[in-house]
C-alpha atoms as a PDB file:
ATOM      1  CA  UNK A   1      -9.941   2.563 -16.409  1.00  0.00           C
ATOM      2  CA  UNK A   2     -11.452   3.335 -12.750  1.00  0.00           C
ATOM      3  CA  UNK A   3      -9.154   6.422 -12.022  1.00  0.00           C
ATOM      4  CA  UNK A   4      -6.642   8.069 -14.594  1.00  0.00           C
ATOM      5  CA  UNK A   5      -5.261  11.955 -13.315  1.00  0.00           C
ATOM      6  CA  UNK A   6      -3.531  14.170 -15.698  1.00  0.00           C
ATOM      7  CA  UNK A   7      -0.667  16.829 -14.223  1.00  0.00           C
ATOM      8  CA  UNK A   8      -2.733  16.734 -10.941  1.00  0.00           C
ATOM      9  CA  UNK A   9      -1.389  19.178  -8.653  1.00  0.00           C
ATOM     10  CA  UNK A  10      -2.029  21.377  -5.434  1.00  0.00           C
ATOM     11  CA  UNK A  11      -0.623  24.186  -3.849  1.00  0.00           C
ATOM     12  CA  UNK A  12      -1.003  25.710  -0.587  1.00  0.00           C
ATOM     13  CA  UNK A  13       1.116  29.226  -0.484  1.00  0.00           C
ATOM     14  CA  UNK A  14       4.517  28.268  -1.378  1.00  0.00           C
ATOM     15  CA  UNK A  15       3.555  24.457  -0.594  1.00  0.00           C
ATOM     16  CA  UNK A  16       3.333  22.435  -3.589  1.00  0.00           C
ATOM     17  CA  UNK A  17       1.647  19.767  -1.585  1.00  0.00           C
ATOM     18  CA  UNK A  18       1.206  17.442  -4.930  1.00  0.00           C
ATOM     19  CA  UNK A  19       3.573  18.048  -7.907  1.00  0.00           C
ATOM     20  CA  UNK A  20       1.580  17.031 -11.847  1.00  0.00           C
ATOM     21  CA  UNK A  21       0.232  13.613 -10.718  1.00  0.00           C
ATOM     22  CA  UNK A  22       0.232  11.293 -12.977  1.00  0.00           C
ATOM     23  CA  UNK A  23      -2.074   7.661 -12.386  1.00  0.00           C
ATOM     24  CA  UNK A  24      -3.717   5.284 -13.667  1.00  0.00           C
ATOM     25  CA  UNK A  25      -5.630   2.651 -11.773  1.00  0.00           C
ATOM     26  CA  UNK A  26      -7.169  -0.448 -13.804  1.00  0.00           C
ATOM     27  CA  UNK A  27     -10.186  -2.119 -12.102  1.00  0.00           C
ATOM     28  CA  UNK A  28      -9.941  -4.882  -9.686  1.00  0.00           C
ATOM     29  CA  UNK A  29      -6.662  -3.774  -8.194  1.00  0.00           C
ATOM     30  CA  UNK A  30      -5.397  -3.109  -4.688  1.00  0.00           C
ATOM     31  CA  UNK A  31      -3.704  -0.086  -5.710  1.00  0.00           C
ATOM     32  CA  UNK A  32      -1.510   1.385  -2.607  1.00  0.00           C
ATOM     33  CA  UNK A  33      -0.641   5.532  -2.315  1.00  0.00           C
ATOM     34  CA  UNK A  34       2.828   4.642  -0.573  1.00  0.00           C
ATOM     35  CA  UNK A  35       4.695   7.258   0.711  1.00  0.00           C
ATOM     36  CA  UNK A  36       6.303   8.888   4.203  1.00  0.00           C
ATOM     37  CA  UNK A  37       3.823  11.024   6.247  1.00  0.00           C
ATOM     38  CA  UNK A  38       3.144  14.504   4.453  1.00  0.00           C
ATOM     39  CA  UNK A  39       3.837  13.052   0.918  1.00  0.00           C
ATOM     40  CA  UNK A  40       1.129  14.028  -0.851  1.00  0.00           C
ATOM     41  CA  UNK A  41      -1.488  11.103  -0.433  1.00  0.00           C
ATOM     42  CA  UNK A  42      -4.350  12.139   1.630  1.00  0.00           C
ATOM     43  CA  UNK A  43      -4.127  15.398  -0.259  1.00  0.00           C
ATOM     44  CA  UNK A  44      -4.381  13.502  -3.412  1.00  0.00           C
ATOM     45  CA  UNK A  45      -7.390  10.834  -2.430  1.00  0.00           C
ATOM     46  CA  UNK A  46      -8.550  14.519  -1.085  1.00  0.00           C
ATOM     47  CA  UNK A  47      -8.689  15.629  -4.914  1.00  0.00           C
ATOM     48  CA  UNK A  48     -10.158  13.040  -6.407  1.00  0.00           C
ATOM     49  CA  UNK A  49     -13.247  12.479  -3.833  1.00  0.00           C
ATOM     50  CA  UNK A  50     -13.863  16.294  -4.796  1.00  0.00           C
ATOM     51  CA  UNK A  51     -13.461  17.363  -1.291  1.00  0.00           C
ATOM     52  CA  UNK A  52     -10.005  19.318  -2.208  1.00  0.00           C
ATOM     53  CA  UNK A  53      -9.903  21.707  -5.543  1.00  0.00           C
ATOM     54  CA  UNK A  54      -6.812  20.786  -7.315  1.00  0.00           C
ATOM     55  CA  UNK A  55      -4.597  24.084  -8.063  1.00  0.00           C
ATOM     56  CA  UNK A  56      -3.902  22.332 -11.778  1.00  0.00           C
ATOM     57  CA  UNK A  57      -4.871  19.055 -13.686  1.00  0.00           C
ATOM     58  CA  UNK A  58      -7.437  17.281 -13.889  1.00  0.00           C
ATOM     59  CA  UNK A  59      -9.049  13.437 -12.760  1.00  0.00           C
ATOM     60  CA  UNK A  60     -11.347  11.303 -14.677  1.00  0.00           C
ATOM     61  CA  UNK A  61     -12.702   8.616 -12.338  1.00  0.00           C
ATOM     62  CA  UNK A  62     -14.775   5.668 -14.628  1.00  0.00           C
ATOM     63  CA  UNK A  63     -13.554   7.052 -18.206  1.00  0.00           C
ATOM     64  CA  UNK A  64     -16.457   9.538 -17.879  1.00  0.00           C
ATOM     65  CA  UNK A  65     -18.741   7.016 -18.338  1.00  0.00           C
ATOM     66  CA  UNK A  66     -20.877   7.788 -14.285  1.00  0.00           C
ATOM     67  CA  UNK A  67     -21.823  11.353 -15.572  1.00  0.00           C
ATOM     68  CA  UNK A  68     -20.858  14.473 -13.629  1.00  0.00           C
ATOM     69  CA  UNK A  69     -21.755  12.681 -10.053  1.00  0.00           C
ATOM     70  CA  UNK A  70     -18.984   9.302  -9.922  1.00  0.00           C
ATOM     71  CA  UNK A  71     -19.282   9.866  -6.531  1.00  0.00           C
ATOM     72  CA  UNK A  72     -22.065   7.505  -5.587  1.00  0.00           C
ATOM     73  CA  UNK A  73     -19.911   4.903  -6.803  1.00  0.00           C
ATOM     74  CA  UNK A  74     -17.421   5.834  -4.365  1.00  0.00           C
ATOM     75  CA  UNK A  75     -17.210   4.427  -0.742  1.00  0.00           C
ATOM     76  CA  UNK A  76     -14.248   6.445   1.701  1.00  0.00           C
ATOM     77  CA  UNK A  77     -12.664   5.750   4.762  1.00  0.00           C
ATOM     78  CA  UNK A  78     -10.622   8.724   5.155  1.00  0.00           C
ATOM     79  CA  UNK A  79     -10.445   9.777   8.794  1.00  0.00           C
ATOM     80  CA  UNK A  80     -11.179   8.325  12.632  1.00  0.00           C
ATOM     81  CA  UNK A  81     -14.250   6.262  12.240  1.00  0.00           C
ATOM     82  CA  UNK A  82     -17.064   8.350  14.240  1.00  0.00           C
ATOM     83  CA  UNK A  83     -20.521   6.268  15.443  1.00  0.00           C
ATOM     84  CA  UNK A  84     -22.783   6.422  18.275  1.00  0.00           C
ATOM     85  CA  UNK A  85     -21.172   4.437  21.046  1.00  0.00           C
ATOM     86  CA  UNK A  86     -24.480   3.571  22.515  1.00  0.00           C
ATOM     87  CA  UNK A  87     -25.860   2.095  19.619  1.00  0.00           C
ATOM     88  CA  UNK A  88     -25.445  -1.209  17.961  1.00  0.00           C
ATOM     89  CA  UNK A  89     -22.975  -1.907  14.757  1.00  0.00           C
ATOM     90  CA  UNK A  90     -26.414  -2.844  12.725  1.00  0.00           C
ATOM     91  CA  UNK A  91     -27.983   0.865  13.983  1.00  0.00           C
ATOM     92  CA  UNK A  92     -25.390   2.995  13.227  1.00  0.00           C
ATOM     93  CA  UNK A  93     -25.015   1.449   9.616  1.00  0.00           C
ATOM     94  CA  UNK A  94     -28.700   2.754   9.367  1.00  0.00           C
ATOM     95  CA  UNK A  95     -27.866   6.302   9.895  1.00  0.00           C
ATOM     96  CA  UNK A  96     -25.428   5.931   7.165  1.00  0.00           C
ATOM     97  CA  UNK A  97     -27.384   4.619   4.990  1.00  0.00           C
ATOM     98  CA  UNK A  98     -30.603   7.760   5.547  1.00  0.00           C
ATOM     99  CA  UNK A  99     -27.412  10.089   5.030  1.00  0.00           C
ATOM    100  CA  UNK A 100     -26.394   8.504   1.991  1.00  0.00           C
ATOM    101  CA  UNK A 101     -30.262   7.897   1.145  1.00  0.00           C
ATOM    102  CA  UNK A 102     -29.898   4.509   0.580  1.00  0.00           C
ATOM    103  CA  UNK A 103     -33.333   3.151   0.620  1.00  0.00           C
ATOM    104  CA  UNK A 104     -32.729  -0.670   1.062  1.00  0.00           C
ATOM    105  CA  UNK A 105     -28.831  -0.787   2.537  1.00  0.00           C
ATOM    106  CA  UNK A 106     -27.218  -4.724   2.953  1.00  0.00           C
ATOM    107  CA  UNK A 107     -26.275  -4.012   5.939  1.00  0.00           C
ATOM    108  CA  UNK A 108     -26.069  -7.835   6.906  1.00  0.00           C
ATOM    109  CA  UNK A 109     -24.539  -8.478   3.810  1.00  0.00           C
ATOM    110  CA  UNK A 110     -22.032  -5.485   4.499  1.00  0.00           C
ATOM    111  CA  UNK A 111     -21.381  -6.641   8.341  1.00  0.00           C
ATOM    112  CA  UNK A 112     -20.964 -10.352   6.894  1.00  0.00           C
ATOM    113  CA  UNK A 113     -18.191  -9.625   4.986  1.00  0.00           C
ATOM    114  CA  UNK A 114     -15.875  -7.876   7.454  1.00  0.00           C
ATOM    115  CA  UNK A 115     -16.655 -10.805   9.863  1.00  0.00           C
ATOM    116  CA  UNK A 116     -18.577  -8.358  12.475  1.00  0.00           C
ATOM    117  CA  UNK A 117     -22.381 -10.264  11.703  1.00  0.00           C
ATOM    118  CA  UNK A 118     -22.272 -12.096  14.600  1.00  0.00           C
ATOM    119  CA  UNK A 119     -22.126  -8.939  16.639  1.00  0.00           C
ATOM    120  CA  UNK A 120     -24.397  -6.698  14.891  1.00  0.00           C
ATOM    121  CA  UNK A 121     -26.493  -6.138  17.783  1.00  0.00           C
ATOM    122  CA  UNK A 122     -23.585  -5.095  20.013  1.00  0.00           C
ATOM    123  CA  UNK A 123     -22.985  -1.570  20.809  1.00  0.00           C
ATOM    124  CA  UNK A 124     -20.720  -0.139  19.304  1.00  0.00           C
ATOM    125  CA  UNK A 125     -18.617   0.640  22.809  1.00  0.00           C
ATOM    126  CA  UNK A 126     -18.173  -2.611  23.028  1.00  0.00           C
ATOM    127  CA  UNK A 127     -16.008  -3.004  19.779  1.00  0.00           C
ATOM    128  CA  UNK A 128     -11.901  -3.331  20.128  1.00  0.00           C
ATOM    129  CA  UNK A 129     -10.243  -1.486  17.930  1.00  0.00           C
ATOM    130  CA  UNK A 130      -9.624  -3.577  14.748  1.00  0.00           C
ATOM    131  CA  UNK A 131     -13.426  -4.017  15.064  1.00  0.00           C
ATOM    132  CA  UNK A 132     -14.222  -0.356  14.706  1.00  0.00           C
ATOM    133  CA  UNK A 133     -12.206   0.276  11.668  1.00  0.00           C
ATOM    134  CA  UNK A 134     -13.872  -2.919  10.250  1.00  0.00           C
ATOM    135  CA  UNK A 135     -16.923  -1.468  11.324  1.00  0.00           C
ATOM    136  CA  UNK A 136     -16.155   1.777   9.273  1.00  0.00           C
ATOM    137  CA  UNK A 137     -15.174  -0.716   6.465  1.00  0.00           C
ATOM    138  CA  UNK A 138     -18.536  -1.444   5.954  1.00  0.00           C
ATOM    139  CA  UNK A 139     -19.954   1.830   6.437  1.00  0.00           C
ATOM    140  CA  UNK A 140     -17.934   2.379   3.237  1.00  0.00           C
ATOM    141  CA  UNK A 141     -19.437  -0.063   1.742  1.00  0.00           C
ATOM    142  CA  UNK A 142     -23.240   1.081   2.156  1.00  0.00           C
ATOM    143  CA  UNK A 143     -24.558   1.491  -1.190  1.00  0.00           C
ATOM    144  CA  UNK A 144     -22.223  -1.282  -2.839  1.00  0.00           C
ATOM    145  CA  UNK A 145     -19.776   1.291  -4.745  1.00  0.00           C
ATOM    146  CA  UNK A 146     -17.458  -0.197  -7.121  1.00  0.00           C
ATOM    147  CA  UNK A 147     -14.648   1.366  -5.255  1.00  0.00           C
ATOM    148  CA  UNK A 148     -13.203   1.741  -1.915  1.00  0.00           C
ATOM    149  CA  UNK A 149     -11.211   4.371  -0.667  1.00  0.00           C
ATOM    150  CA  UNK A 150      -9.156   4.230   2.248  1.00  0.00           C
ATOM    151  CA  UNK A 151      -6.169   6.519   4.162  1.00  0.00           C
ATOM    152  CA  UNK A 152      -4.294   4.548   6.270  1.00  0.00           C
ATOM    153  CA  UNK A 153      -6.437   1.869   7.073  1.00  0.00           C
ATOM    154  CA  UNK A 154      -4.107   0.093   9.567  1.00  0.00           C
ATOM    155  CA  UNK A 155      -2.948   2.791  11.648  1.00  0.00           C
ATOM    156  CA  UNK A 156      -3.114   3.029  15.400  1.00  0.00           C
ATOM    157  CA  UNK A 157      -3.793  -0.483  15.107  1.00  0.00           C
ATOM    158  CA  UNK A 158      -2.463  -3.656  17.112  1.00  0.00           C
ATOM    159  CA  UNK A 159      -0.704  -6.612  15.269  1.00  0.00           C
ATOM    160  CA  UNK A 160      -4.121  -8.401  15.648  1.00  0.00           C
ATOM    161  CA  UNK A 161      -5.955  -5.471  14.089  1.00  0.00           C
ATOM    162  CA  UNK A 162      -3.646  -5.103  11.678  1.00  0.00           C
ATOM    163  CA  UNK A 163      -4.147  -8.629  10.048  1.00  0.00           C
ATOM    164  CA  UNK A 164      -8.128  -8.548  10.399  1.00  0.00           C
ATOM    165  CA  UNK A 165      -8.301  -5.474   8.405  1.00  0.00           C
ATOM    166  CA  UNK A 166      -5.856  -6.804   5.677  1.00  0.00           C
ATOM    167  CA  UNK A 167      -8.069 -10.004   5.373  1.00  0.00           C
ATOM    168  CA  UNK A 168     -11.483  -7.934   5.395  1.00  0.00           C
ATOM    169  CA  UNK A 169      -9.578  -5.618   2.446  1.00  0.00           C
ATOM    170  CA  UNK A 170      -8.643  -9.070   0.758  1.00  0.00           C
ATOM    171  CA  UNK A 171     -12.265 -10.301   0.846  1.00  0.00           C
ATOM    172  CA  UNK A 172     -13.716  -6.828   0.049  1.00  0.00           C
ATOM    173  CA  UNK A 173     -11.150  -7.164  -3.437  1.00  0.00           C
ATOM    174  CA  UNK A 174     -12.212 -11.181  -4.072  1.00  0.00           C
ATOM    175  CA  UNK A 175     -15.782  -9.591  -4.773  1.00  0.00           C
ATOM    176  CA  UNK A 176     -14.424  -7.910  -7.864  1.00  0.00           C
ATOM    177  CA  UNK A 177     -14.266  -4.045  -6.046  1.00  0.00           C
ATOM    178  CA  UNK A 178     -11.462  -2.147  -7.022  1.00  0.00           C
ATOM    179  CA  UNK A 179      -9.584  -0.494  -3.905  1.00  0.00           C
ATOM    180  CA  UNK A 180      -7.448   2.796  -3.076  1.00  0.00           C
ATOM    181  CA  UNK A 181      -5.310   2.634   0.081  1.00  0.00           C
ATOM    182  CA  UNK A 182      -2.891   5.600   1.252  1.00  0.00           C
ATOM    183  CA  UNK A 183      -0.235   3.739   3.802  1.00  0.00           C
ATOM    184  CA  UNK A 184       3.010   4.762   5.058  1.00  0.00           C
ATOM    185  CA  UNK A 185       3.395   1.271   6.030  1.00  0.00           C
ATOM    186  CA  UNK A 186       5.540  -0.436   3.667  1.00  0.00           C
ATOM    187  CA  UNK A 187       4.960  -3.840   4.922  1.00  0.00           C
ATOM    188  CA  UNK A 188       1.001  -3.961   4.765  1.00  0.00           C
ATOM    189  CA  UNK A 189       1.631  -2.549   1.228  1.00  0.00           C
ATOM    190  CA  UNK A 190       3.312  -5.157   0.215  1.00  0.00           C
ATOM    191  CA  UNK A 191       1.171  -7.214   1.684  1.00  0.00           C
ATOM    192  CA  UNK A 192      -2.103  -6.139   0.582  1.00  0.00           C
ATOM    193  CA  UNK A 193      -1.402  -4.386  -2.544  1.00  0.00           C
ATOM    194  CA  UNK A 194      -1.204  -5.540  -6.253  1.00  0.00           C
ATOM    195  CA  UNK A 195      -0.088  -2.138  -7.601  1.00  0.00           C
ATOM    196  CA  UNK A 196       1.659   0.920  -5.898  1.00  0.00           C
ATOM    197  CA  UNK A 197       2.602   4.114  -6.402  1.00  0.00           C
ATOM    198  CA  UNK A 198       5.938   5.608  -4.716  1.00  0.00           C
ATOM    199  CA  UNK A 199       5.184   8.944  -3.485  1.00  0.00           C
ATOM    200  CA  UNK A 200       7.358  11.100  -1.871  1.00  0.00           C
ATOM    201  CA  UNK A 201       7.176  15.078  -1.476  1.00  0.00           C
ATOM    202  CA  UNK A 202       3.931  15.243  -4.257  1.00  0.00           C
ATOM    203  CA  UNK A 203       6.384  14.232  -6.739  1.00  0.00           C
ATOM    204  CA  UNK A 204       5.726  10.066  -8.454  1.00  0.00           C
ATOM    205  CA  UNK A 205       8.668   8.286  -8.336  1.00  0.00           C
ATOM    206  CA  UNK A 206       7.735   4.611  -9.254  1.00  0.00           C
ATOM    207  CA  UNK A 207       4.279   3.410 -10.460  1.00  0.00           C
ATOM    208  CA  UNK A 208       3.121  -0.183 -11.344  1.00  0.00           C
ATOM    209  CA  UNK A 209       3.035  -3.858 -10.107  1.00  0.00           C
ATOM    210  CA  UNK A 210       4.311  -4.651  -6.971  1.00  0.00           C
ATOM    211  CA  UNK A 211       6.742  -7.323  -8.368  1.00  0.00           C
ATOM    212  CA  UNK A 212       7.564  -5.143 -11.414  1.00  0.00           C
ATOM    213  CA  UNK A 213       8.418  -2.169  -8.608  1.00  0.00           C
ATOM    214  CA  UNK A 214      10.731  -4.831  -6.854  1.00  0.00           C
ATOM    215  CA  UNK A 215      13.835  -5.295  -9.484  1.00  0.00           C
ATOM    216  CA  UNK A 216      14.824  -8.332 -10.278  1.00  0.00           C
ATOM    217  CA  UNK A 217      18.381  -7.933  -9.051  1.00  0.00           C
ATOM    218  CA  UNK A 218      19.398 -10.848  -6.900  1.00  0.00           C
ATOM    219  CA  UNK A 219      20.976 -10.210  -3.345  1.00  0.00           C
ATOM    220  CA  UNK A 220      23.377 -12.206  -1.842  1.00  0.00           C
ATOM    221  CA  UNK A 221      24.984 -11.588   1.489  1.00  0.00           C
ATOM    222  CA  UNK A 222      28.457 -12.941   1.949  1.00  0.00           C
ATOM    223  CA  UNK A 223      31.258 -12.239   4.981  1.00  0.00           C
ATOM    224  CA  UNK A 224      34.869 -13.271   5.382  1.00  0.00           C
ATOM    225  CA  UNK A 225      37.259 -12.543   8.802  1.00  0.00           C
ATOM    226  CA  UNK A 226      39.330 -10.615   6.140  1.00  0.00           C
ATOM    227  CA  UNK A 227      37.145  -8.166   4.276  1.00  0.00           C
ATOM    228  CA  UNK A 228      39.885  -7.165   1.898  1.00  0.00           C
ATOM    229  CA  UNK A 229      40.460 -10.129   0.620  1.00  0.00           C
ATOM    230  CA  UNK A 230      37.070 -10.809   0.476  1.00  0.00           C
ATOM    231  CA  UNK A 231      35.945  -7.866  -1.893  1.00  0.00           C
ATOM    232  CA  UNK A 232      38.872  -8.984  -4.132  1.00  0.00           C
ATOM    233  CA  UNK A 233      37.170 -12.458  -4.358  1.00  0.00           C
ATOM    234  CA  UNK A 234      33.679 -10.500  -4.932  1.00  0.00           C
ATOM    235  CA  UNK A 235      34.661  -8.476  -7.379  1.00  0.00           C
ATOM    236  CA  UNK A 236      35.827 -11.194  -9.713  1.00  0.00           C
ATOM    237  CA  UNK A 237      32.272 -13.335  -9.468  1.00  0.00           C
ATOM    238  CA  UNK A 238      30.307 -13.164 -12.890  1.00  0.00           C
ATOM    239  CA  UNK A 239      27.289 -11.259 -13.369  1.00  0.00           C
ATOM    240  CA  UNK A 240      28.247  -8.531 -10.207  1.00  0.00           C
ATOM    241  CA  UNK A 241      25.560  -5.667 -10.652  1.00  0.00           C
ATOM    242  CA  UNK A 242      27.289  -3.922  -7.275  1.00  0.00           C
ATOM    243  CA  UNK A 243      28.496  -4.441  -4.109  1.00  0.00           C
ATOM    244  CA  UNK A 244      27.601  -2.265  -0.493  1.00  0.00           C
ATOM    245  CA  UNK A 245      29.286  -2.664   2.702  1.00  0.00           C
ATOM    246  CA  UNK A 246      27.606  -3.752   5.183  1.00  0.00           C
ATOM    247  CA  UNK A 247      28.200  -5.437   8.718  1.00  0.00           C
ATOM    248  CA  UNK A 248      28.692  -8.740   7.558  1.00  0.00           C
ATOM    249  CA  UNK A 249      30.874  -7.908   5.363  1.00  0.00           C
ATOM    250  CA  UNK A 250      29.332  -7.449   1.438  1.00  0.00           C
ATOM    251  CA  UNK A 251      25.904  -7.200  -0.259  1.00  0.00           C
ATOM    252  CA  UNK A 252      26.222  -8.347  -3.578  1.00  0.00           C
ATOM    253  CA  UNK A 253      23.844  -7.474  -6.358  1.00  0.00           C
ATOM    254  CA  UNK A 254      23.628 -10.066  -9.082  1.00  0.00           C
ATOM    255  CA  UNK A 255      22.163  -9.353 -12.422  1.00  0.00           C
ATOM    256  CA  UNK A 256      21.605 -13.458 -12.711  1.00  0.00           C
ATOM    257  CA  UNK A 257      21.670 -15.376 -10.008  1.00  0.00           C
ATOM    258  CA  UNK A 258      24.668 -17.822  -8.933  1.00  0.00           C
ATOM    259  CA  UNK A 259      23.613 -20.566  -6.129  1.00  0.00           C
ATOM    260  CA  UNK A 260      24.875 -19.855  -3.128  1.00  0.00           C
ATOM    261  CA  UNK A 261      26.607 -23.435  -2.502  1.00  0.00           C
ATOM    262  CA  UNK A 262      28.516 -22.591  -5.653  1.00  0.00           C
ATOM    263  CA  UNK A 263      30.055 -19.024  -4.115  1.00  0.00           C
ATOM    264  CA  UNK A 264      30.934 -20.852  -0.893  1.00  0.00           C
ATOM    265  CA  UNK A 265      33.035 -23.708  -2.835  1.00  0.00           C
ATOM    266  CA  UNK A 266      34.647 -20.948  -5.062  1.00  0.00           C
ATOM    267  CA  UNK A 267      35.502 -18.857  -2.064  1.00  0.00           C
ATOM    268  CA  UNK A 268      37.185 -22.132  -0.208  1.00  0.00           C
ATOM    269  CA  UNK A 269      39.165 -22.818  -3.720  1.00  0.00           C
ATOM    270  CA  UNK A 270      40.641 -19.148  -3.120  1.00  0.00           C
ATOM    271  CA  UNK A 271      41.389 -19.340  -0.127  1.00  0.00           C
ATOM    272  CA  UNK A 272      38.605 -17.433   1.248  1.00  0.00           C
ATOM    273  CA  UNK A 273      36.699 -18.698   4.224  1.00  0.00           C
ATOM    274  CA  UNK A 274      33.253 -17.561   4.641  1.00  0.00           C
ATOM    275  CA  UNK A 275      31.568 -17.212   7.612  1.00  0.00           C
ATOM    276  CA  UNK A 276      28.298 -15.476   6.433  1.00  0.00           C
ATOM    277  CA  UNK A 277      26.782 -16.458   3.542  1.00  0.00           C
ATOM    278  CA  UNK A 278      22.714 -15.692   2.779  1.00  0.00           C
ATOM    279  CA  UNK A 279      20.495 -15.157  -0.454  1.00  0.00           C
ATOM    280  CA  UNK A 280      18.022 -12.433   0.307  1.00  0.00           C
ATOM    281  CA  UNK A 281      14.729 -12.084  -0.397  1.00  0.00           C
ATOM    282  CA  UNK A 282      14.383  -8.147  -1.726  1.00  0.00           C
ATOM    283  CA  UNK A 283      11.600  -6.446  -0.596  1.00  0.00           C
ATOM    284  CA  UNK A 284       9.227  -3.874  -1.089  1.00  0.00           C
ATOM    285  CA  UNK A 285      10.923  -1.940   1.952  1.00  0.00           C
ATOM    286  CA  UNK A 286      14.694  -2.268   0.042  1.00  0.00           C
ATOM    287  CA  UNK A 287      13.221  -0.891  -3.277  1.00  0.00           C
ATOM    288  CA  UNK A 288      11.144   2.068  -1.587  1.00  0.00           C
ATOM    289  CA  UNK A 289      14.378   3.158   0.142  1.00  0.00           C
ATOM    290  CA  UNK A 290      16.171   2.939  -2.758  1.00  0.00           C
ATOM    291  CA  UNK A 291      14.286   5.155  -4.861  1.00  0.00           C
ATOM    292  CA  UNK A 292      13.394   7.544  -2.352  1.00  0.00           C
ATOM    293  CA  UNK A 293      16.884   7.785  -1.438  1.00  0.00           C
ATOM    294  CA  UNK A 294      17.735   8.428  -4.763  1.00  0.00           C
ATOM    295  CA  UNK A 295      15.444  11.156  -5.390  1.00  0.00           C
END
């Protein structure tokens, strides 16, 4: 187990800020904190670097087995990267590396694998955005800890940012590292992330898999000119979960799924003429407002 936290919590005033925490992080995962701004997660990756005190609980990062100091086998990412402008990506990697007093850093190694090698000698001025968060990638890196810990890695980013830093966390994760994202961005979640934890208020709502947090309910969307008789039609199909209203007309939630050419021909044979008719692909996005919503 890399990270396991028992009944963490933390209150500021009245503010219970995170509410008896309970994770569990296995090694090699890309495990994502996911959760609307002022949730909980930067308060909890806070915690468990040992830069916050929790008010209750407790973390174990390692199963005990790093002593009283895991922290050298931690690399974070937590704010705004901050390096010298004037000096060059391969220079400013140096200073971190005397302030972590790292004797013999990789920093070529480290540049190499967030595809910023080539420019090591540039300064760091120079850089675009995406490249200065991949830049502070491999800052985190310095030292080669087993984990990586990073708060919204993404944000502030463009769409061409945004997809360098998801493949530099995907090649960071091939080399076996196990890595802790915060988001608020459902989407790069769910596409970066094998595990996830729902987060909303301090309070877990959902931990585990992404595909096992996704239910396997099948979604169908279906319209008709007349709505009424079209629910009627719904409502007799086998294997209905639920239906919701939508603009189309229906979203139906199948338990097991029923092909779509089959609905349409069934519809016709009552009568009912379709003029939407869609399987859906749930997502990560549907289930996250879904639980949230119900909590």
């Amino acid at each position: 187990m890399i990270l396991d936290t028992q009944h963490l919590s933390k209150r500021f005033g009245s503010l219970t800020a995170v509410n008896q925490l309970n994770l569990q992080i296995e090694k090699g995962t890309i495990f994502g904190m996911l959760g609307p701004n002022g949730s909980g997660k930067t308060t909890t990756l806070g915690m468990v670097l040992g830069i916050i005190h929790p008010t209750s609980g407790s973390y174990t990062w390692f199963d005990g087995t790093q002593g009283e100091n895991p922290r050298r086998n931690l690399g974070a990412l937590l704010e705004t990267p901050n390096f010298y402008p004037y000096l060059s990506a391969a220079d400013n990697l140096k200073i971190v590396a005397q302030i972590k007093r790292i004797s013999k850093p990789a920093i070529d190694e480290s540049l190499d694998l967030v595809n910023l090698l080539h420019r090591k000698n540039s300064k760091f001025k120079t850089y675009s955005l995406g490249m200065k968060q991949r830049l502070a990638i491999a800052s985190a890196m310095i030292g080669d800890p087993q984990v990586l810990i990073f708060d919204e890695p993404t944000n502030g980013l463009d769409p061409q940012g945004i997809a360098e830093v998801r493949e530099t966390i995907h090649q960071i994760a091939s080399t076996g590292k196990t890595i802790i994202m915060a988001s608020h961005i459902l989407d790069e979640v769910e596409k970066i992330c094998s595990h996830v934890a729902i987060i909303k208020n301090g309070n877990l709502l959902a931990t585990g898999s992404v595909g096992s947090i996704i239910n396997d309910e099948i979604l169908i969307e279906v319209g008709a000119s007349d709505k009424a008789q079209l629910r009627t039609f719904l409502q007799q199909l086998p294997h209905l979960s639920r239906l919701e209203e939508a603009d189309f007309g229906f979203l139906l939630y199948l338990k097991t799924a029923i092909p779509t050419a089959d609905i349409n021909r069934k519809a016709f044979a009552e009568g009912v003429i379709l003029t939407h008719l869609r399987q859906r692909q749930k997502s990560l996005e549907a289930e996250f407002l879904e639980i949230t919503n119900q909590n």
